[in-house]
PDB file of N, CA and C in Angstrom:
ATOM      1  N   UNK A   1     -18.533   9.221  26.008  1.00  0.00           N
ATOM      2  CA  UNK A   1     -18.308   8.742  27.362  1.00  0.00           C
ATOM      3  C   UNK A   1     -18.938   9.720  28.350  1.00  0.00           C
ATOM      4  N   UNK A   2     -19.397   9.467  29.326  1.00  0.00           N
ATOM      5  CA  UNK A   2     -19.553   9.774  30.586  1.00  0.00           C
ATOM      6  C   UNK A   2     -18.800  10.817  31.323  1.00  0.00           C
ATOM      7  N   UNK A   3     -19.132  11.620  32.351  1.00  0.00           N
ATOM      8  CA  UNK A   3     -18.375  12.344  33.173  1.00  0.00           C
ATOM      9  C   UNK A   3     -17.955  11.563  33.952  1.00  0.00           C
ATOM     10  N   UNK A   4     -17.838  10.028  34.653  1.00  0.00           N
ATOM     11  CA  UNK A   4     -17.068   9.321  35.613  1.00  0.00           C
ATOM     12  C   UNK A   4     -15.552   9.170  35.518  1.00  0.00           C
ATOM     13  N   UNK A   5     -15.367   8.993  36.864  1.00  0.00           N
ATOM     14  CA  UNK A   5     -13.631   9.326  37.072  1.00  0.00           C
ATOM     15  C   UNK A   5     -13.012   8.240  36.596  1.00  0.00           C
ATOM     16  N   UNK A   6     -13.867   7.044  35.926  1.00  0.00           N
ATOM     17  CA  UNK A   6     -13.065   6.085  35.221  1.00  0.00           C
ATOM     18  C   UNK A   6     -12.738   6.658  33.303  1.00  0.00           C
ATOM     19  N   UNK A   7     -13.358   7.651  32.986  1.00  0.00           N
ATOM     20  CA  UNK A   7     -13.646   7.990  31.795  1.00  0.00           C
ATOM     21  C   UNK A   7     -12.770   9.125  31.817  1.00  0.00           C
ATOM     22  N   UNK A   8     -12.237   9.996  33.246  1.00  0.00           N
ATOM     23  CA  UNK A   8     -12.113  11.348  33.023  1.00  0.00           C
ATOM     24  C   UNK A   8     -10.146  11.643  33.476  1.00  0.00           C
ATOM     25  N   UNK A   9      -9.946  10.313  34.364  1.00  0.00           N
ATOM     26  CA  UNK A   9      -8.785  10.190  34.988  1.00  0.00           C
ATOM     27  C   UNK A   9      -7.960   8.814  34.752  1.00  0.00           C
ATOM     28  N   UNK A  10      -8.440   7.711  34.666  1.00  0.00           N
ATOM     29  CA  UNK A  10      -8.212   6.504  34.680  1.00  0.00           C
ATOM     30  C   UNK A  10      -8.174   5.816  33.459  1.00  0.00           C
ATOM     31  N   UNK A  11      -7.776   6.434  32.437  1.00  0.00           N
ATOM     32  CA  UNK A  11      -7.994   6.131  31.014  1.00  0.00           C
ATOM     33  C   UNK A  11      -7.100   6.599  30.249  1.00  0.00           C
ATOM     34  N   UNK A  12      -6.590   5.541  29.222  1.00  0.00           N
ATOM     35  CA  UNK A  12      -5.348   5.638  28.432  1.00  0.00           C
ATOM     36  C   UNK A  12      -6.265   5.446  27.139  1.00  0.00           C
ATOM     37  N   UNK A  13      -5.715   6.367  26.085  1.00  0.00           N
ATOM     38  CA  UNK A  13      -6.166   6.354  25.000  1.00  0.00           C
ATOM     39  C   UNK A  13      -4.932   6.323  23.789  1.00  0.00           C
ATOM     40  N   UNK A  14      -4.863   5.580  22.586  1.00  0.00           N
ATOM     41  CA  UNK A  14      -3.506   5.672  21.985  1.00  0.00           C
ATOM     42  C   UNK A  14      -4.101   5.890  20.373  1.00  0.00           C
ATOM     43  N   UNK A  15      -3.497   6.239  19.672  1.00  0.00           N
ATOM     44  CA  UNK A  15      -3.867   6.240  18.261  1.00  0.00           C
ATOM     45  C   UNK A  15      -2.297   5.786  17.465  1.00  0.00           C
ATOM     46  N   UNK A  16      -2.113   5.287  16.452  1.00  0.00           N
ATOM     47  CA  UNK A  16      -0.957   5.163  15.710  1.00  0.00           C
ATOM     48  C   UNK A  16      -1.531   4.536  14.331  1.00  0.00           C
ATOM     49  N   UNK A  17      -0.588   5.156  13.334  1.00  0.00           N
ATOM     50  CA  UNK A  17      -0.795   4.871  12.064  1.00  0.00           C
ATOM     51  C   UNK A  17      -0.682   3.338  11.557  1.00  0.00           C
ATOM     52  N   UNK A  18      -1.674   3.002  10.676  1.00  0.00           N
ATOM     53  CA  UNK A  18      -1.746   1.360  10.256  1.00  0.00           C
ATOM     54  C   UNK A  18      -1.193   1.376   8.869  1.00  0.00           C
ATOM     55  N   UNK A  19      -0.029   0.951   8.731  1.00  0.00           N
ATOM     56  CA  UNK A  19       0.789   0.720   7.211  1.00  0.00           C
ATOM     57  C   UNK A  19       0.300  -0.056   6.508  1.00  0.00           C
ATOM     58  N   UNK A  20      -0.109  -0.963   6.994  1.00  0.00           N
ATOM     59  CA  UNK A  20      -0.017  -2.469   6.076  1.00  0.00           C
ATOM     60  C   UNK A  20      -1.422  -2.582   5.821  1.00  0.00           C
ATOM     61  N   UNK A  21      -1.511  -2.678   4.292  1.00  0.00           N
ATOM     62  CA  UNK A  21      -2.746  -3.053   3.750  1.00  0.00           C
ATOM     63  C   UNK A  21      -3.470  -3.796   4.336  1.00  0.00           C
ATOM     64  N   UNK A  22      -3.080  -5.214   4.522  1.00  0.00           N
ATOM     65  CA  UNK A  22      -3.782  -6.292   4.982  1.00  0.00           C
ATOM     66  C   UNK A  22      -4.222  -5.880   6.328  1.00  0.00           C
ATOM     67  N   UNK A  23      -3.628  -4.874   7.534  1.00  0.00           N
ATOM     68  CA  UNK A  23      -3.894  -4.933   8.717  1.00  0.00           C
ATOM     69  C   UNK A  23      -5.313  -3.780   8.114  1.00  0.00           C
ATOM     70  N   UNK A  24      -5.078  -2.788   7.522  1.00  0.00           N
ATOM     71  CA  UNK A  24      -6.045  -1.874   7.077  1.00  0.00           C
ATOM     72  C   UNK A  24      -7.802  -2.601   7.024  1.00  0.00           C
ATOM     73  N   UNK A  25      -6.834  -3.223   5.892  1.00  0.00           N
ATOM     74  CA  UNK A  25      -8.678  -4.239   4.992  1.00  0.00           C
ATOM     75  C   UNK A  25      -9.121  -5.202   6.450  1.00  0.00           C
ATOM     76  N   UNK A  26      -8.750  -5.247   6.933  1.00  0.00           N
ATOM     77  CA  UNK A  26      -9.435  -6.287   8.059  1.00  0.00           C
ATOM     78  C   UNK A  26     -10.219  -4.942   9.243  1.00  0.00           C
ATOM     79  N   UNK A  27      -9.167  -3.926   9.507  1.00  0.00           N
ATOM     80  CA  UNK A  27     -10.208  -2.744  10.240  1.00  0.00           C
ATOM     81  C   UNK A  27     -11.204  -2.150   9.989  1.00  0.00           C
ATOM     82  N   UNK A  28     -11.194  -2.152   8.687  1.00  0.00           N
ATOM     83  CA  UNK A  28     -12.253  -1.240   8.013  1.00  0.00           C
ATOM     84  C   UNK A  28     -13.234  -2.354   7.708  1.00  0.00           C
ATOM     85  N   UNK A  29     -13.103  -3.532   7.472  1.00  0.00           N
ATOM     86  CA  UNK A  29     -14.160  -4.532   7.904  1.00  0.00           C
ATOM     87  C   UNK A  29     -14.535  -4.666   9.211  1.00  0.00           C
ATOM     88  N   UNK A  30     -13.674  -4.855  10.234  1.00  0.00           N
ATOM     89  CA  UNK A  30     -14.628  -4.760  11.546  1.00  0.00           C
ATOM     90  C   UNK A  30     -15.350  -3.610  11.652  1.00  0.00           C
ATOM     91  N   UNK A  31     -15.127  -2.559  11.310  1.00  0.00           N
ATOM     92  CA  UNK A  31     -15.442  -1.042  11.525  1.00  0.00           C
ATOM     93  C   UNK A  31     -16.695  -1.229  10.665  1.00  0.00           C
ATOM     94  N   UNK A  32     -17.042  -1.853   9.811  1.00  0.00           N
ATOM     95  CA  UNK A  32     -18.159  -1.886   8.374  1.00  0.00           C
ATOM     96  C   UNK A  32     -19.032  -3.051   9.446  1.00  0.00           C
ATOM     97  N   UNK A  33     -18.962  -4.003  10.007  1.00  0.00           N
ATOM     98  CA  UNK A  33     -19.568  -4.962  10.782  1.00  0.00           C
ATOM     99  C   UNK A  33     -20.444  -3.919  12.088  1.00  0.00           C
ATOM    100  N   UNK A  34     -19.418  -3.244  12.268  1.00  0.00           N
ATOM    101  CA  UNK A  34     -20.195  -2.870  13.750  1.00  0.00           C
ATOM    102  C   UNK A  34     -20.668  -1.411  13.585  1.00  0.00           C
ATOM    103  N   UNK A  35     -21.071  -1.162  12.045  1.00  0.00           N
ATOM    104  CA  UNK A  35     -22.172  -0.091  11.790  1.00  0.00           C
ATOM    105  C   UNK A  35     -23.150  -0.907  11.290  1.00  0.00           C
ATOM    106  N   UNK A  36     -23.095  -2.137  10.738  1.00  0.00           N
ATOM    107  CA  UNK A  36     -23.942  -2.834  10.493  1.00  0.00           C
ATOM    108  C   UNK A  36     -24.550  -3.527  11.805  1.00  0.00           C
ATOM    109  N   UNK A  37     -24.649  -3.805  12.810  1.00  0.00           N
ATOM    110  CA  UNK A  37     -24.852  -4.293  13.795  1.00  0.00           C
ATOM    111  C   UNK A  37     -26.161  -3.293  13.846  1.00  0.00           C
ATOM    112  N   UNK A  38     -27.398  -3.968  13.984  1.00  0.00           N
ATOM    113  CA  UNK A  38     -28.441  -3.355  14.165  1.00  0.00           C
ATOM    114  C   UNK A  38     -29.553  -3.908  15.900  1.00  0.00           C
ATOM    115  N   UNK A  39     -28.535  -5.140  16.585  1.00  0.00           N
ATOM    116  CA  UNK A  39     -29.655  -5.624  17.506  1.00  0.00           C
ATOM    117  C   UNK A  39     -29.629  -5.134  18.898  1.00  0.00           C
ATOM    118  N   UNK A  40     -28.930  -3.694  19.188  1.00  0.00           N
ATOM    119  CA  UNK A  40     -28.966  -3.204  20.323  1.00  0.00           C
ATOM    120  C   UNK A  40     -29.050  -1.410  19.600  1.00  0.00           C
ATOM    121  N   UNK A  41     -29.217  -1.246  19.074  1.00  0.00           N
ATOM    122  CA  UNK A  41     -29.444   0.081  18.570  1.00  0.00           C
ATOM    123  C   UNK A  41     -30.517   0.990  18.294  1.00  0.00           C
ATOM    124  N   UNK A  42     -30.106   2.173  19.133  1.00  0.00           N
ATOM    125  CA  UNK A  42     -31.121   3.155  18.974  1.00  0.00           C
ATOM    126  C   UNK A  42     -30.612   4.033  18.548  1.00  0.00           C
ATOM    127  N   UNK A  43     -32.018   5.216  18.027  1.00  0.00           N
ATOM    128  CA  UNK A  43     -31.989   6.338  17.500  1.00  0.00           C
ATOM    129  C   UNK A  43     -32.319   7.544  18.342  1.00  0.00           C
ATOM    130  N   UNK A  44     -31.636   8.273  19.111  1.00  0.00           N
ATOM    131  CA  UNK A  44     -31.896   9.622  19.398  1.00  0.00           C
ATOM    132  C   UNK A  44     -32.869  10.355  18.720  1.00  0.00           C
ATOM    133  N   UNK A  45     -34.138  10.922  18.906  1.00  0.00           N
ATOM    134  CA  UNK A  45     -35.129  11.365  18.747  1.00  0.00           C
ATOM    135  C   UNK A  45     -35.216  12.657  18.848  1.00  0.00           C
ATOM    136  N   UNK A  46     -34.948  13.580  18.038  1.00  0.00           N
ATOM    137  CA  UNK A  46     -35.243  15.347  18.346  1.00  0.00           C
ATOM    138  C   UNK A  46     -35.543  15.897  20.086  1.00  0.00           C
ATOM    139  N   UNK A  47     -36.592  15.077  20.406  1.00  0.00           N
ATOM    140  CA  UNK A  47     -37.588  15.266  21.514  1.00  0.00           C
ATOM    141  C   UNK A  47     -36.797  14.744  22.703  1.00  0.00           C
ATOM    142  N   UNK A  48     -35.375  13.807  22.588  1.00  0.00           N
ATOM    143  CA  UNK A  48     -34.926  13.518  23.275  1.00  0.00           C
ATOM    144  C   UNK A  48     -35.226  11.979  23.977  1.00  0.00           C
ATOM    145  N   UNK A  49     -36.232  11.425  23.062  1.00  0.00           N
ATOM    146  CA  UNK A  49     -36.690   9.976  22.903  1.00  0.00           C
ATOM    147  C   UNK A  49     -35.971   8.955  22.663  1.00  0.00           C
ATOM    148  N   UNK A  50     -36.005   8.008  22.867  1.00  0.00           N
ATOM    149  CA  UNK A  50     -35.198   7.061  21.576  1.00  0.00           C
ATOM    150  C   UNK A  50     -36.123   6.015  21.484  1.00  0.00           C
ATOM    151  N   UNK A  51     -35.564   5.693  19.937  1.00  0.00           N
ATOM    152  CA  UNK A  51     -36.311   4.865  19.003  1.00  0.00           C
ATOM    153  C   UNK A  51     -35.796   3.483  18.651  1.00  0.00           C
ATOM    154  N   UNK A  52     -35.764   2.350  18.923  1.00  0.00           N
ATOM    155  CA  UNK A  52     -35.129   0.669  18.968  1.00  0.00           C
ATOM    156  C   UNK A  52     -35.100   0.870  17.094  1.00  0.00           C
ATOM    157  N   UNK A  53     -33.473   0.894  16.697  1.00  0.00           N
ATOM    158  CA  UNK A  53     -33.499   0.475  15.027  1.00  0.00           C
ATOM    159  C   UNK A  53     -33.689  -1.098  15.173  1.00  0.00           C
ATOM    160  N   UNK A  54     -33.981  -1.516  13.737  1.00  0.00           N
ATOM    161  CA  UNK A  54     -34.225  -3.089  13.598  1.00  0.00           C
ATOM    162  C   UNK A  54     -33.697  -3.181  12.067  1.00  0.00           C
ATOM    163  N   UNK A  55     -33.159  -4.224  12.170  1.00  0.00           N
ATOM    164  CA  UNK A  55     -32.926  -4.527  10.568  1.00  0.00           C
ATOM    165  C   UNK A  55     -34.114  -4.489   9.665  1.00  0.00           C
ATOM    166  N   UNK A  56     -34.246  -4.397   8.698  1.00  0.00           N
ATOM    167  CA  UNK A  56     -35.205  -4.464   7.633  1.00  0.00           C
ATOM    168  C   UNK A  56     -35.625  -6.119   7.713  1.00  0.00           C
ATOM    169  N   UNK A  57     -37.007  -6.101   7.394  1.00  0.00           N
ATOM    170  CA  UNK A  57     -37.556  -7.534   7.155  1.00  0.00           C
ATOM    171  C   UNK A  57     -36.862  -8.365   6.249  1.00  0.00           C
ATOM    172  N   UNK A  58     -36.487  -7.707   5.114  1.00  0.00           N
ATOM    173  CA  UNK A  58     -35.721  -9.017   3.523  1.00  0.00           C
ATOM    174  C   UNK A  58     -33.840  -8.886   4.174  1.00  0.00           C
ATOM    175  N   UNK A  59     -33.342  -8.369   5.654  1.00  0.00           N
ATOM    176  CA  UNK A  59     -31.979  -8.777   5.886  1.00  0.00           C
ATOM    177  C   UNK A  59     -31.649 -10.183   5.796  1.00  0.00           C
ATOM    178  N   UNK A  60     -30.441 -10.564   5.117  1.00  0.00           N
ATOM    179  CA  UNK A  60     -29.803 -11.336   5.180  1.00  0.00           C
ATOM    180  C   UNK A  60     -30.242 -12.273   6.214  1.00  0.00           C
ATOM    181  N   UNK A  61     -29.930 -13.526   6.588  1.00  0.00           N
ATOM    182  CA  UNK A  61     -29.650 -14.196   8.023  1.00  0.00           C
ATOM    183  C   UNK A  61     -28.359 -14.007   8.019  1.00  0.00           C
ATOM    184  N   UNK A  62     -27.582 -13.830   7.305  1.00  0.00           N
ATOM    185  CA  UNK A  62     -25.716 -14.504   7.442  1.00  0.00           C
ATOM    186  C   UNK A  62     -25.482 -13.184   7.288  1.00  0.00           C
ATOM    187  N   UNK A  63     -25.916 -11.871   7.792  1.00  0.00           N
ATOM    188  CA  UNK A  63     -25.542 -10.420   7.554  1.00  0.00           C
ATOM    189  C   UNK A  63     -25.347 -10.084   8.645  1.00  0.00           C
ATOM    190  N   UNK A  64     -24.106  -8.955   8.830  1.00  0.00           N
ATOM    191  CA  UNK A  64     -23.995  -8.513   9.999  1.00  0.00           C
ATOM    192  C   UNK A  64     -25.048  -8.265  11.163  1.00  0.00           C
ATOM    193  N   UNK A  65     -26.044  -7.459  10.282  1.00  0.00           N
ATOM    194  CA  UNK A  65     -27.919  -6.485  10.939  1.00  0.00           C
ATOM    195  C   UNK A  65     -28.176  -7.748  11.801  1.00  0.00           C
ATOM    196  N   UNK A  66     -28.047  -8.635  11.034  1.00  0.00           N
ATOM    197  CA  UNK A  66     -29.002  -9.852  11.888  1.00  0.00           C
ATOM    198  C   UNK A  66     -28.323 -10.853  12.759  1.00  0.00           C
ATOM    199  N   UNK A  67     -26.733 -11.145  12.650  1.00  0.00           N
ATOM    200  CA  UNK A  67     -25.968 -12.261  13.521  1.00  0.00           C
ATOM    201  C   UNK A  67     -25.354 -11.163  14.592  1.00  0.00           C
ATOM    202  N   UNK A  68     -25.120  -9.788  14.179  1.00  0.00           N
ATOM    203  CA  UNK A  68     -24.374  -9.222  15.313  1.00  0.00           C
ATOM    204  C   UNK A  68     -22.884  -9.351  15.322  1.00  0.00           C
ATOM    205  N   UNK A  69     -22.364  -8.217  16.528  1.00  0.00           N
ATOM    206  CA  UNK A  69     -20.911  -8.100  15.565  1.00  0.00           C
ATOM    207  C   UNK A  69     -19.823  -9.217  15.713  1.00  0.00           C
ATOM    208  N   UNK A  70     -20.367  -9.936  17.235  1.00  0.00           N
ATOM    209  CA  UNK A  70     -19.426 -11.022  17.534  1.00  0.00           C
ATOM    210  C   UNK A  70     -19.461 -12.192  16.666  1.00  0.00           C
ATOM    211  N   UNK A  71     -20.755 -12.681  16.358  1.00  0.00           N
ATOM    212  CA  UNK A  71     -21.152 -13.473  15.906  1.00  0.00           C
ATOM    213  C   UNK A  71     -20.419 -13.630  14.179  1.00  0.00           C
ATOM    214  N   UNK A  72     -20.329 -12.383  13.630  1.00  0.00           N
ATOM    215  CA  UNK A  72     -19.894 -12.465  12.141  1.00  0.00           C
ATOM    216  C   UNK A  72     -18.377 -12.474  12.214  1.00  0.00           C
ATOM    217  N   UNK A  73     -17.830 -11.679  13.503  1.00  0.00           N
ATOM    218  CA  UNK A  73     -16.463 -11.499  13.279  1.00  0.00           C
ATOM    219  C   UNK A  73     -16.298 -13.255  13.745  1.00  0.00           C
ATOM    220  N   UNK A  74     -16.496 -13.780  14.595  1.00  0.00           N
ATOM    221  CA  UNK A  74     -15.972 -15.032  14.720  1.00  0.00           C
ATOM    222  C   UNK A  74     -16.634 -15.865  13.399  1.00  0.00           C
ATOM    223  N   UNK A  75     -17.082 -15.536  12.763  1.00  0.00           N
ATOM    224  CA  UNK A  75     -17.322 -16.279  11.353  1.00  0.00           C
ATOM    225  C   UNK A  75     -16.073 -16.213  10.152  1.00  0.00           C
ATOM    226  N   UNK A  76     -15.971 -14.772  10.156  1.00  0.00           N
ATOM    227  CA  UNK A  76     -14.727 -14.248   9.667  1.00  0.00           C
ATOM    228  C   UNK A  76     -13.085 -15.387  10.044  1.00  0.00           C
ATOM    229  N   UNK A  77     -13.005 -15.525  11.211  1.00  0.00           N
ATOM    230  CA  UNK A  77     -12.210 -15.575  12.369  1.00  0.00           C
ATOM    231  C   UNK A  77     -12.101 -17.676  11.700  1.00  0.00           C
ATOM    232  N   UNK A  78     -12.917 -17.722  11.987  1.00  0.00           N
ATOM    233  CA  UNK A  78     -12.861 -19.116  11.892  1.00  0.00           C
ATOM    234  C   UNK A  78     -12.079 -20.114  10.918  1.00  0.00           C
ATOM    235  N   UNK A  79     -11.926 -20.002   9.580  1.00  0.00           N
ATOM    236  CA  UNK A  79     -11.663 -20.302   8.898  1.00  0.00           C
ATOM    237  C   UNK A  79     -10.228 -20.283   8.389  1.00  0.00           C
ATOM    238  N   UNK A  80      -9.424 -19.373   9.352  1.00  0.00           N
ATOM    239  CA  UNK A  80      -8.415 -18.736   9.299  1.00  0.00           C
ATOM    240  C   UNK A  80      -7.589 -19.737  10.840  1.00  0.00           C
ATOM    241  N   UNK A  81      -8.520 -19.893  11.734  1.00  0.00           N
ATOM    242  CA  UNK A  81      -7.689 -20.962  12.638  1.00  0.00           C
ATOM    243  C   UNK A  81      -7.778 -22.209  12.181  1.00  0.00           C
ATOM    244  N   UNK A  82      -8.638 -22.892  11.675  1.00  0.00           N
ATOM    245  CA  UNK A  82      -8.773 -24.419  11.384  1.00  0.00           C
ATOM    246  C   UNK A  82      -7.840 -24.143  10.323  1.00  0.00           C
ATOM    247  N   UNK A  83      -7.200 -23.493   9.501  1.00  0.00           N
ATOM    248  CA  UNK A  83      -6.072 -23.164   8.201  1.00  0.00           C
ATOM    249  C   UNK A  83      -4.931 -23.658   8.793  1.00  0.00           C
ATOM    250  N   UNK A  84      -4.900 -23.398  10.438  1.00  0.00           N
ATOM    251  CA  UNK A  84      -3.240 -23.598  11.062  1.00  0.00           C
ATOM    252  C   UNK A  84      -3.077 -24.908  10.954  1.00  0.00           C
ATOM    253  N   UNK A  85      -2.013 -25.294  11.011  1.00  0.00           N
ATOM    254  CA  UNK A  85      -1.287 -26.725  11.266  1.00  0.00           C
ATOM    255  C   UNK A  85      -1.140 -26.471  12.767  1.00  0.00           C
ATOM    256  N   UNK A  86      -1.588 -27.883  13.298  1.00  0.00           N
ATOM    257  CA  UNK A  86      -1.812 -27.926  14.525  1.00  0.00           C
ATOM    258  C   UNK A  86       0.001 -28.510  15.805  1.00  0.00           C
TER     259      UNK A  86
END
């Protein structure tokens, strides 16, 4: 973050422990999605440059690198509301 007074004064931060398996395996999948997320990402450059990453040419289409993180988590997401009884 930034030195701004929204970052430095105006900001609540919380941490607490996650028990439950199932809540676990679903974080560490979003968390695995949005290192995979390759379509706004750069690389810091020694020189102080940066460098645009790109997915590899043979990525997936239906892979995180290439749909992005919203896009897969509401893929995820989906299948799990049409499940409800309405």
């Amino acid at each position: 973050a930034d030195w701004m007074y929204r970052n430095l004064s105006a900001r609540v931060e919380a941490a607490c422990p996650v028990r439950s398996p199932e809540a676990k395996s679903r974080l560490w999948r979003m968390i695995d999605v949005m290192l995979q997320d390759r379509r706004k990402a750069s690389l810091l450059n020694p020189d102080g440059s940066y460098s645009k990453l790109t997915a590899p040419d043979d990525t997936d289409p239906n892979s995180p690198a290439a749909l992005g993180t919203f896009e897969t988590l509401m893929r995820d997401a989906l299948p799990q509301l049409t499940d409800q009884p309405q």
